[in-house]
PDB file of N, CA and C in Angstrom:
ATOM      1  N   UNK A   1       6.005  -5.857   4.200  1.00  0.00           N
ATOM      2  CA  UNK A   1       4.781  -5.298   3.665  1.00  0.00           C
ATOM      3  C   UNK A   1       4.619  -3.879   4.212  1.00  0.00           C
ATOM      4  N   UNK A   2       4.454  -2.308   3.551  1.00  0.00           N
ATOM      5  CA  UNK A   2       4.039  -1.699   3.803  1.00  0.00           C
ATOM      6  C   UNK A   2       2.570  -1.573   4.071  1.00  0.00           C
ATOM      7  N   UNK A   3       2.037  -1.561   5.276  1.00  0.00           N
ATOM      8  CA  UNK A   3       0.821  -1.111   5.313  1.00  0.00           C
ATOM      9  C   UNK A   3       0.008   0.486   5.572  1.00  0.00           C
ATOM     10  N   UNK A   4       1.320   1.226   5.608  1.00  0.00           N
ATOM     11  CA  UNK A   4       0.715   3.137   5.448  1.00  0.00           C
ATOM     12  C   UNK A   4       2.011   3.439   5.477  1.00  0.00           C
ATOM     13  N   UNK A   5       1.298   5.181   5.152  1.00  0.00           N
ATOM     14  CA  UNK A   5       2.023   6.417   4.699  1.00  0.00           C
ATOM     15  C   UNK A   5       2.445   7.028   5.749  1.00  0.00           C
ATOM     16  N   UNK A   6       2.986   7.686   6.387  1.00  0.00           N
ATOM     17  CA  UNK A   6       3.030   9.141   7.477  1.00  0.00           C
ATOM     18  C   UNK A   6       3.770  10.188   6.195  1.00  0.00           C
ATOM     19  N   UNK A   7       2.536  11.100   6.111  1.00  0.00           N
ATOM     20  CA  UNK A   7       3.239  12.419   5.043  1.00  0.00           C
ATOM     21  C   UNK A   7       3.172  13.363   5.708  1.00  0.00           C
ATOM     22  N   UNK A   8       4.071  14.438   5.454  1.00  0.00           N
ATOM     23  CA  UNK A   8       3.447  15.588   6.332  1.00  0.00           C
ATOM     24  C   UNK A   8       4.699  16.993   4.820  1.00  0.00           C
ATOM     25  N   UNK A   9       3.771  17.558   4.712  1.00  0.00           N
ATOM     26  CA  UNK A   9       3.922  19.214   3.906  1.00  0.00           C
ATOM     27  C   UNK A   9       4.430  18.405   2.637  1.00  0.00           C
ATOM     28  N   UNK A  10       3.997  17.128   1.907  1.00  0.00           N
ATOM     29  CA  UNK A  10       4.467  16.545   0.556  1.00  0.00           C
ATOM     30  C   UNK A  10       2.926  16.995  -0.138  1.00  0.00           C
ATOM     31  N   UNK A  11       3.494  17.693  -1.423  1.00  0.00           N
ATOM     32  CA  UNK A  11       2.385  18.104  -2.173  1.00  0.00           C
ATOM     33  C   UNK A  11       1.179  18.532  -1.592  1.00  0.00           C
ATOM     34  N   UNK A  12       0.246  17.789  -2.153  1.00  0.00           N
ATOM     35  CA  UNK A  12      -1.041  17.997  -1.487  1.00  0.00           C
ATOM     36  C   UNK A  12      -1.414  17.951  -0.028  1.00  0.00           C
ATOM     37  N   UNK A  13      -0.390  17.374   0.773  1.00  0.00           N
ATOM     38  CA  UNK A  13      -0.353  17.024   1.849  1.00  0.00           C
ATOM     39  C   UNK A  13      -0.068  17.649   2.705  1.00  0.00           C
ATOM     40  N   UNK A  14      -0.595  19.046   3.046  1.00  0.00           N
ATOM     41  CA  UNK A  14      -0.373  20.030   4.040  1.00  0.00           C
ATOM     42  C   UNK A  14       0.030  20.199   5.156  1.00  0.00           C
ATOM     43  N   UNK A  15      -0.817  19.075   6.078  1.00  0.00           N
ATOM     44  CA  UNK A  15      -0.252  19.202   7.603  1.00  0.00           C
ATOM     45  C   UNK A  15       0.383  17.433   7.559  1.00  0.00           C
ATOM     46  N   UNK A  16       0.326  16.917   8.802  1.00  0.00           N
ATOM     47  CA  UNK A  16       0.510  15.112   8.705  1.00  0.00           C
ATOM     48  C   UNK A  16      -0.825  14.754   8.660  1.00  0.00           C
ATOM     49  N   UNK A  17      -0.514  13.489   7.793  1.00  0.00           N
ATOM     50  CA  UNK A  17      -1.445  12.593   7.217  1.00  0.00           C
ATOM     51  C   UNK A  17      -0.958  11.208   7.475  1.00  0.00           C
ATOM     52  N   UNK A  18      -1.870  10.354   7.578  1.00  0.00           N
ATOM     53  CA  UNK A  18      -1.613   8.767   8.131  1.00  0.00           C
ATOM     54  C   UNK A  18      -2.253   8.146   6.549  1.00  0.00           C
ATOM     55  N   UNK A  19      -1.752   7.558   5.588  1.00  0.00           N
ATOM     56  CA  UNK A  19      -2.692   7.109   4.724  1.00  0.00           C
ATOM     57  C   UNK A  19      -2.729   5.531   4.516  1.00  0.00           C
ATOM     58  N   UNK A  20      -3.601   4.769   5.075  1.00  0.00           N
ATOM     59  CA  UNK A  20      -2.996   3.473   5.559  1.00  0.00           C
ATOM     60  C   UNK A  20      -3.430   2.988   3.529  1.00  0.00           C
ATOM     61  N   UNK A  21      -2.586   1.767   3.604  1.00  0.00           N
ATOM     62  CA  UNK A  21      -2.255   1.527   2.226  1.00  0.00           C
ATOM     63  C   UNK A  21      -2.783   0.036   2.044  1.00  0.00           C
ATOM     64  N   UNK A  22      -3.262  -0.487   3.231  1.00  0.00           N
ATOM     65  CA  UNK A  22      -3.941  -2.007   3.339  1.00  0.00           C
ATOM     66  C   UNK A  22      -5.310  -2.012   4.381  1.00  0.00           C
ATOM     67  N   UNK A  23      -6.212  -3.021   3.972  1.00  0.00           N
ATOM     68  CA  UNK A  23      -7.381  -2.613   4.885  1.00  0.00           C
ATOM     69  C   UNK A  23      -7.575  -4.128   5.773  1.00  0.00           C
ATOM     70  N   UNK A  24      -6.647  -5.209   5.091  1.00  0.00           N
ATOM     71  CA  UNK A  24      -6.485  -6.263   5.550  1.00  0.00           C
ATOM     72  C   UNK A  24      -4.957  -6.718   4.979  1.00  0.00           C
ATOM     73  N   UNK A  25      -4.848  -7.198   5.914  1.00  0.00           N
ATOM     74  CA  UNK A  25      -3.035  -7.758   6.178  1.00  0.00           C
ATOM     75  C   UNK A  25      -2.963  -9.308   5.254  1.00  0.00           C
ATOM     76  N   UNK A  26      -4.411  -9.730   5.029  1.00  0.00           N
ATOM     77  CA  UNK A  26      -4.211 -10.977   4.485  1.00  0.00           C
ATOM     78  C   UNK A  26      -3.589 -10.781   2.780  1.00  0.00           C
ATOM     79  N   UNK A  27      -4.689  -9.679   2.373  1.00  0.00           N
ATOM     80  CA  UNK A  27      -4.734  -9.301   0.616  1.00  0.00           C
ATOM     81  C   UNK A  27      -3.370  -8.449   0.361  1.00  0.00           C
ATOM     82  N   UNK A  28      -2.867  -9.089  -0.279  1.00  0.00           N
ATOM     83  CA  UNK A  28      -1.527  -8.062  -0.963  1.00  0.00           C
ATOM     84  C   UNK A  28      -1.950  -6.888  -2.254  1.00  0.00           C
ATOM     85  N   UNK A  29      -2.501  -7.260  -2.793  1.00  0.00           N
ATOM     86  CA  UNK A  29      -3.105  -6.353  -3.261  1.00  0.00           C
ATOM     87  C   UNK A  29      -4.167  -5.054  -3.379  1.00  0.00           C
ATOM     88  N   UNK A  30      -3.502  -3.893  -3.399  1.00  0.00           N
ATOM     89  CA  UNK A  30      -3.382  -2.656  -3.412  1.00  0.00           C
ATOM     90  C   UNK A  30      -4.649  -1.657  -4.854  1.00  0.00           C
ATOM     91  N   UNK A  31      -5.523  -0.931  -4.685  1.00  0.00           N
ATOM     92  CA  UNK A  31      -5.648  -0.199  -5.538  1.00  0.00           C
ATOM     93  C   UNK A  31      -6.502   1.226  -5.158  1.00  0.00           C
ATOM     94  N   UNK A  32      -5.744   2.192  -5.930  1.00  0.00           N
ATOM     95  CA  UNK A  32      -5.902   3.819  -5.699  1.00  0.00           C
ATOM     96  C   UNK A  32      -6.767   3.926  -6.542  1.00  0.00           C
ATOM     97  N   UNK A  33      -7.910   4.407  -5.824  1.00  0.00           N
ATOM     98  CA  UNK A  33      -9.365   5.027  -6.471  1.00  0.00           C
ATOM     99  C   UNK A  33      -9.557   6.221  -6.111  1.00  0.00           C
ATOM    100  N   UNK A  34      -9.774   6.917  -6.903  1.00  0.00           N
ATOM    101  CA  UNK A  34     -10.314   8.311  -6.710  1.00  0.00           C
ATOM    102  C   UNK A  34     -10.531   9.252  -7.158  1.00  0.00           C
ATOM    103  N   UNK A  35     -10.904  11.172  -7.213  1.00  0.00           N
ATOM    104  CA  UNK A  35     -11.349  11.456  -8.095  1.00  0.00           C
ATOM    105  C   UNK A  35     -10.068  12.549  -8.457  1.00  0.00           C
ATOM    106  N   UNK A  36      -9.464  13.420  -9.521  1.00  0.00           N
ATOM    107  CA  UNK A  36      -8.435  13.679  -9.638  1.00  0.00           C
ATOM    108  C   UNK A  36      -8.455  15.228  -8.737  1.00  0.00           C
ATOM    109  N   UNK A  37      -6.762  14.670  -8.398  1.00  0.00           N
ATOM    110  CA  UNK A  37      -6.644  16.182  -7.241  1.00  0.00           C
ATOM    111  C   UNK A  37      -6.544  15.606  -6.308  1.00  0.00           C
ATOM    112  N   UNK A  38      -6.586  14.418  -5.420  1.00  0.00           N
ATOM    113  CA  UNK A  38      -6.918  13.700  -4.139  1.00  0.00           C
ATOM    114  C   UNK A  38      -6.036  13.444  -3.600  1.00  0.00           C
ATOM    115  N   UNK A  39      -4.654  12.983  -4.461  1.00  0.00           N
ATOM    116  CA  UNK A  39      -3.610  12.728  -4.294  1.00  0.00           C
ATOM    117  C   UNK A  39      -3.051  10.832  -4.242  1.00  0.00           C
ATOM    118  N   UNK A  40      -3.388  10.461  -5.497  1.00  0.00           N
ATOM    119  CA  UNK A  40      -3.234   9.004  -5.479  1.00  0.00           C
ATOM    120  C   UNK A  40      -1.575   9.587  -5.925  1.00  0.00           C
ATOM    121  N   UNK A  41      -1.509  10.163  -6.893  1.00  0.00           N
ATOM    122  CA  UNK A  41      -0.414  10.031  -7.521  1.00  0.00           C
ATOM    123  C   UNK A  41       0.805  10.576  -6.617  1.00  0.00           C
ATOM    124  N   UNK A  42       0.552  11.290  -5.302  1.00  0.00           N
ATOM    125  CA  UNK A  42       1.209  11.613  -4.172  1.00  0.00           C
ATOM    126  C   UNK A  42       1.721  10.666  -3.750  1.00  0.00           C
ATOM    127  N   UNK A  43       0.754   9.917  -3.190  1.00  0.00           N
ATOM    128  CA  UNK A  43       1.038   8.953  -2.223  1.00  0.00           C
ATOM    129  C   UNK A  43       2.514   7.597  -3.159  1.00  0.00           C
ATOM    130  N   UNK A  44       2.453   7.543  -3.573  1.00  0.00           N
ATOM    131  CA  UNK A  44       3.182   6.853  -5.041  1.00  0.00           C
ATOM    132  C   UNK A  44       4.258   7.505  -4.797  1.00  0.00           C
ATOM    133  N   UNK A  45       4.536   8.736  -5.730  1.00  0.00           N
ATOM    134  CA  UNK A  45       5.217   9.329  -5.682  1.00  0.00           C
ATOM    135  C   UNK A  45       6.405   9.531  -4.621  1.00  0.00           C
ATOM    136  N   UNK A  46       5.814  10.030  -3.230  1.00  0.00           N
ATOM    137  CA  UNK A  46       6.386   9.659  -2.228  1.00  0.00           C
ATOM    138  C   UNK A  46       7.219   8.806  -1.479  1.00  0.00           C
ATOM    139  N   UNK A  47       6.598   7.535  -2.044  1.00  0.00           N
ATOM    140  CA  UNK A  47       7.130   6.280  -1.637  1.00  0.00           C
ATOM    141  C   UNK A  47       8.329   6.164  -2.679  1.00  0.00           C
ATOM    142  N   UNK A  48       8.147   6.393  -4.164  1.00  0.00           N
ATOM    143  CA  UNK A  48       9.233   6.736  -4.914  1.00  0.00           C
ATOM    144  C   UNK A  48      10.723   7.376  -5.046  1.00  0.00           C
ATOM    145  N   UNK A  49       9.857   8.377  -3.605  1.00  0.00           N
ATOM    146  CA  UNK A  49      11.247   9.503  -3.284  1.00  0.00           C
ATOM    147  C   UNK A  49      12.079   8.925  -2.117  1.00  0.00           C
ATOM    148  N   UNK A  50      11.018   8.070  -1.447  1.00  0.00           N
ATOM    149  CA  UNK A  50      11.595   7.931   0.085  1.00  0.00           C
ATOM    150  C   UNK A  50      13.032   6.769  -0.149  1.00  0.00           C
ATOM    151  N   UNK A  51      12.107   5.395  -1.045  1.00  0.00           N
ATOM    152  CA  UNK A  51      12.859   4.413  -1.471  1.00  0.00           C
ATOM    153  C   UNK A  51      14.200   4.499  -2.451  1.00  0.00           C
ATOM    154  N   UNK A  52      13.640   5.572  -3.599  1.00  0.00           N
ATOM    155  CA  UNK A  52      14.703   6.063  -4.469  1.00  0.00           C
ATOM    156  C   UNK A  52      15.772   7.013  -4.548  1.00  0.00           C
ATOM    157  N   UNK A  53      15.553   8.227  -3.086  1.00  0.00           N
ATOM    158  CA  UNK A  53      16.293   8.955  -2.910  1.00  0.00           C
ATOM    159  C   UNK A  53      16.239  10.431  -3.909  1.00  0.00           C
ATOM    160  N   UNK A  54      15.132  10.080  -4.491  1.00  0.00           N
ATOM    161  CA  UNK A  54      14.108  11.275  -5.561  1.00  0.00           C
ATOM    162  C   UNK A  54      14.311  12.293  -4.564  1.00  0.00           C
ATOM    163  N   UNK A  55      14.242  13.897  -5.437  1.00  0.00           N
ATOM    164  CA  UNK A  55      13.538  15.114  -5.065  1.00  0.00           C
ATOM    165  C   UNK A  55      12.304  15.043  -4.056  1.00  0.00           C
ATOM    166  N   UNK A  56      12.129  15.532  -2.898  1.00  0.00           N
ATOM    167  CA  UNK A  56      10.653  15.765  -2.871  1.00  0.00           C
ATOM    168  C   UNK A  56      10.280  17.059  -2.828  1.00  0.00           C
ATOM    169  N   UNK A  57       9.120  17.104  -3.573  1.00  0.00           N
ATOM    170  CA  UNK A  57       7.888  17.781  -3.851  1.00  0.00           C
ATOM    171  C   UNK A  57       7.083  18.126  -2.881  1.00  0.00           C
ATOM    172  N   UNK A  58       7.477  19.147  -1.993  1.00  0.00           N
ATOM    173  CA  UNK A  58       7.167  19.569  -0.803  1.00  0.00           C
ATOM    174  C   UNK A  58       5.873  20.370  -1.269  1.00  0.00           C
ATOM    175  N   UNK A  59       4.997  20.696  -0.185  1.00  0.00           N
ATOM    176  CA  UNK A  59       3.807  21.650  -0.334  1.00  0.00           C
ATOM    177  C   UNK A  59       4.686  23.072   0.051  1.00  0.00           C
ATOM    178  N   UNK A  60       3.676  23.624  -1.289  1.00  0.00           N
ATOM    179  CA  UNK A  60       4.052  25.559  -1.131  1.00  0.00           C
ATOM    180  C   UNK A  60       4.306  26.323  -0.386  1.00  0.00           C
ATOM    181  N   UNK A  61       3.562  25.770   0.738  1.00  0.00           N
ATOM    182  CA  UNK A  61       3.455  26.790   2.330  1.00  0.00           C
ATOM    183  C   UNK A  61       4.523  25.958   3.213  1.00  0.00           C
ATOM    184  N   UNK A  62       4.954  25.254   2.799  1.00  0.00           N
ATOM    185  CA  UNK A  62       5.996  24.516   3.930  1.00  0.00           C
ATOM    186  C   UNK A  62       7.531  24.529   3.677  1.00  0.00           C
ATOM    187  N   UNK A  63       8.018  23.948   4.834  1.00  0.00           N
ATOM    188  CA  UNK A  63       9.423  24.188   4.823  1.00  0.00           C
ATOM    189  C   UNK A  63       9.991  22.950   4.673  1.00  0.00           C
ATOM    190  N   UNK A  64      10.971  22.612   3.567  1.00  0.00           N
ATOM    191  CA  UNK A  64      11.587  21.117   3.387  1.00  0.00           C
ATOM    192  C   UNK A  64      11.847  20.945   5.082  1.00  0.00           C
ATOM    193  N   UNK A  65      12.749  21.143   5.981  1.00  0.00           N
ATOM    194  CA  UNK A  65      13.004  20.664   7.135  1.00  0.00           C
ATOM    195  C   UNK A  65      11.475  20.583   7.556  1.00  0.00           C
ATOM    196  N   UNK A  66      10.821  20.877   7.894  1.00  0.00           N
ATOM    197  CA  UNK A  66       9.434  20.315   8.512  1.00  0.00           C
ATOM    198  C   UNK A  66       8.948  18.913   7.818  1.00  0.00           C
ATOM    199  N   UNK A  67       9.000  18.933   6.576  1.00  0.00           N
ATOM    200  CA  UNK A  67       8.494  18.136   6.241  1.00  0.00           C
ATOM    201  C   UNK A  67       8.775  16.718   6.399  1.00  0.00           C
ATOM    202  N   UNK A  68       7.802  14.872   5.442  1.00  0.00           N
ATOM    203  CA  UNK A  68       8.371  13.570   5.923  1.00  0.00           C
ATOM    204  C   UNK A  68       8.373  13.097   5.788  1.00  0.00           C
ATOM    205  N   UNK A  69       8.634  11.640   5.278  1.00  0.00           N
ATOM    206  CA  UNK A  69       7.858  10.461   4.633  1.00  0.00           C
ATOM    207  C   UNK A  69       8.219   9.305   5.033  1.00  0.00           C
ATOM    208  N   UNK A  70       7.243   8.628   5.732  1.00  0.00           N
ATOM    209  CA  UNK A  70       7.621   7.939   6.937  1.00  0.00           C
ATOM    210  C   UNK A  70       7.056   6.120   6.572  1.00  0.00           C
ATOM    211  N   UNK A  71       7.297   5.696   5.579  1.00  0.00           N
ATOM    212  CA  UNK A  71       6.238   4.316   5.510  1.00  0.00           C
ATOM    213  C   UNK A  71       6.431   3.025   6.704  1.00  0.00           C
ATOM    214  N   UNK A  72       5.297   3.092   6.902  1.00  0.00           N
ATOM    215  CA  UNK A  72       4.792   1.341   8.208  1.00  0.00           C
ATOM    216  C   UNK A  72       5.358   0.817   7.694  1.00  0.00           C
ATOM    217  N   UNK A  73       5.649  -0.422   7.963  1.00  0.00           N
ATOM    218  CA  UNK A  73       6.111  -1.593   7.752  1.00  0.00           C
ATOM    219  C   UNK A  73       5.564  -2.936   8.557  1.00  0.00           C
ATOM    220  N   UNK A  74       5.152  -3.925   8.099  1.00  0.00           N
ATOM    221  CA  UNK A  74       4.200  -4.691   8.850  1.00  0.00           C
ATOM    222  C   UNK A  74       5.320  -6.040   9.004  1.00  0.00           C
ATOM    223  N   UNK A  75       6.390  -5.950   9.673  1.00  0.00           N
ATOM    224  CA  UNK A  75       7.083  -7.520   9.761  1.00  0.00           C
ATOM    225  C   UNK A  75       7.269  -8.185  10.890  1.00  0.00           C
ATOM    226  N   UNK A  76       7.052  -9.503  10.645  1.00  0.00           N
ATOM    227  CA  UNK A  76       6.777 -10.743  11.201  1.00  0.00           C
ATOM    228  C   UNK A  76       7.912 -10.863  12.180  1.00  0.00           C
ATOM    229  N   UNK A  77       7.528 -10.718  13.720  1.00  0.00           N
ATOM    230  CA  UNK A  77       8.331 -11.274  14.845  1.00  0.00           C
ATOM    231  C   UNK A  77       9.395 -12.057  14.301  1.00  0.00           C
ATOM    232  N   UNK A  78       9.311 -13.455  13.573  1.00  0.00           N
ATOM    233  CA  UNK A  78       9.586 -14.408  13.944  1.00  0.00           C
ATOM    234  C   UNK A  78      10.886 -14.592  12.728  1.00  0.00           C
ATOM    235  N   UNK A  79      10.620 -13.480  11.798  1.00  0.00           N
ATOM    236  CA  UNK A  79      11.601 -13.253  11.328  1.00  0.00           C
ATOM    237  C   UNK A  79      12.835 -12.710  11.106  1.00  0.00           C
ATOM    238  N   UNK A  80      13.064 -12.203  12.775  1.00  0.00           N
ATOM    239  CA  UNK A  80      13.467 -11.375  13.100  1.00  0.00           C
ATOM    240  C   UNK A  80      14.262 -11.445  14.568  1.00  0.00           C
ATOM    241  N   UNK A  81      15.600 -11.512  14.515  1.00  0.00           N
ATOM    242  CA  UNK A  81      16.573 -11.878  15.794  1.00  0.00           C
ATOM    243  C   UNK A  81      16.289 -11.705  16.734  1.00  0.00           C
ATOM    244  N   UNK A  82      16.244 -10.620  16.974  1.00  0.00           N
ATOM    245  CA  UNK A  82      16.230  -9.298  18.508  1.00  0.00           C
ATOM    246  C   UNK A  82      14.596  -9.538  18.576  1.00  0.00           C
ATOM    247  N   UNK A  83      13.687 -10.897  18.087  1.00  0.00           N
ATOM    248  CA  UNK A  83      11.836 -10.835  18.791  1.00  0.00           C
ATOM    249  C   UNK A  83      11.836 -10.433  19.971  1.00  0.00           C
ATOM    250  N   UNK A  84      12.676 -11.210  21.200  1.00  0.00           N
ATOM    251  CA  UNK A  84      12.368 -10.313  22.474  1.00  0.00           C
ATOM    252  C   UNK A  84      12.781  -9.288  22.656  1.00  0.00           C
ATOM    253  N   UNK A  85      13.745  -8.540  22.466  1.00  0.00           N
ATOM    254  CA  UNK A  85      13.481  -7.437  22.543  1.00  0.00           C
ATOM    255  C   UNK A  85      12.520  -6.438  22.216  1.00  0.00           C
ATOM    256  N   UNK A  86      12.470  -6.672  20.843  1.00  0.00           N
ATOM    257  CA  UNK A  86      11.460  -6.130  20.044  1.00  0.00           C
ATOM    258  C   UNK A  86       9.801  -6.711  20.763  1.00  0.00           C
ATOM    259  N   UNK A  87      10.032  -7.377  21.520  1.00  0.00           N
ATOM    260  CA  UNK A  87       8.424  -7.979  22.351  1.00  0.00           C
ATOM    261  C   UNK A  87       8.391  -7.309  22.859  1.00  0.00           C
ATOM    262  N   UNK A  88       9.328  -6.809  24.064  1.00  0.00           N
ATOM    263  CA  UNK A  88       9.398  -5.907  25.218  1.00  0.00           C
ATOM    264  C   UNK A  88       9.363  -4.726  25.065  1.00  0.00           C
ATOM    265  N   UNK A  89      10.062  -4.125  23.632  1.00  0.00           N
ATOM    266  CA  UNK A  89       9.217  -3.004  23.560  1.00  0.00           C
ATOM    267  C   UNK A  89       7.522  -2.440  22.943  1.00  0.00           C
ATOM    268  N   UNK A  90       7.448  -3.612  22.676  1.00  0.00           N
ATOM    269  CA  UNK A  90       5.811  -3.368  22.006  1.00  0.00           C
ATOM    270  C   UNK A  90       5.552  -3.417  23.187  1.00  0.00           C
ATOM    271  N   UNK A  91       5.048  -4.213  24.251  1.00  0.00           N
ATOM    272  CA  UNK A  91       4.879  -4.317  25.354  1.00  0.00           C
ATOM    273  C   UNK A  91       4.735  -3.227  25.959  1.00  0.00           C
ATOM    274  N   UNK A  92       6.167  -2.376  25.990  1.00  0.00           N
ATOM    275  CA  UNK A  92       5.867  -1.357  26.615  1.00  0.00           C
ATOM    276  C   UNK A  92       5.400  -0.328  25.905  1.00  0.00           C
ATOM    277  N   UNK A  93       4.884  -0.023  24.936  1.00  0.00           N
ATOM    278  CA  UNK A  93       4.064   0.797  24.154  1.00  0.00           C
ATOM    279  C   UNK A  93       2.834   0.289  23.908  1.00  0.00           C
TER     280      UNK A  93
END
């Protein structure tokens, strides 16, 4: 499950931005409200480029190397080999 964005100089997205994409971990379902210009169709987009290997659509004032697209990922310990390890470092963060 993705639950956010990390963007930084994509389109509208000037400096870094955190855009979390869930407000509860229970509901899978997702919806972009807003008024036009805000950047729903960014945030999309993005995820389009990151997953698909698309162009990105960097902002004007920025430099492709600066820029990022970074999506969370919300997965389950238990599905997952290396849990202690992966315990020990949450732990230590």
């Amino acid at each position: 499950m993705i639950v956010g964005l990390f963007l930084r100089h994509y389109k509208i997205y000037e400096n870094a931005y955190f855009i979390p994409l869930t407000d509860s971990f229970e509901d899978s379902f997702n919806v972009f409200i807003g008024n036009n210009g805000v950047g729903k169709s960014s945030v999309l987009e993005a995820l389009d480029s990151f997953f698909n290997g698309k162009n990105w659509n960097i902002n004007n004032n920025a430099n492709k190397n600066d820029s990022f697209i970074s999506p969370i990922f919300l997965i389950k310990k238990s599905e997952i080999q290396l849990a202690v390890s992966l315990q020990e470092i949450s732990e230590y963060f």
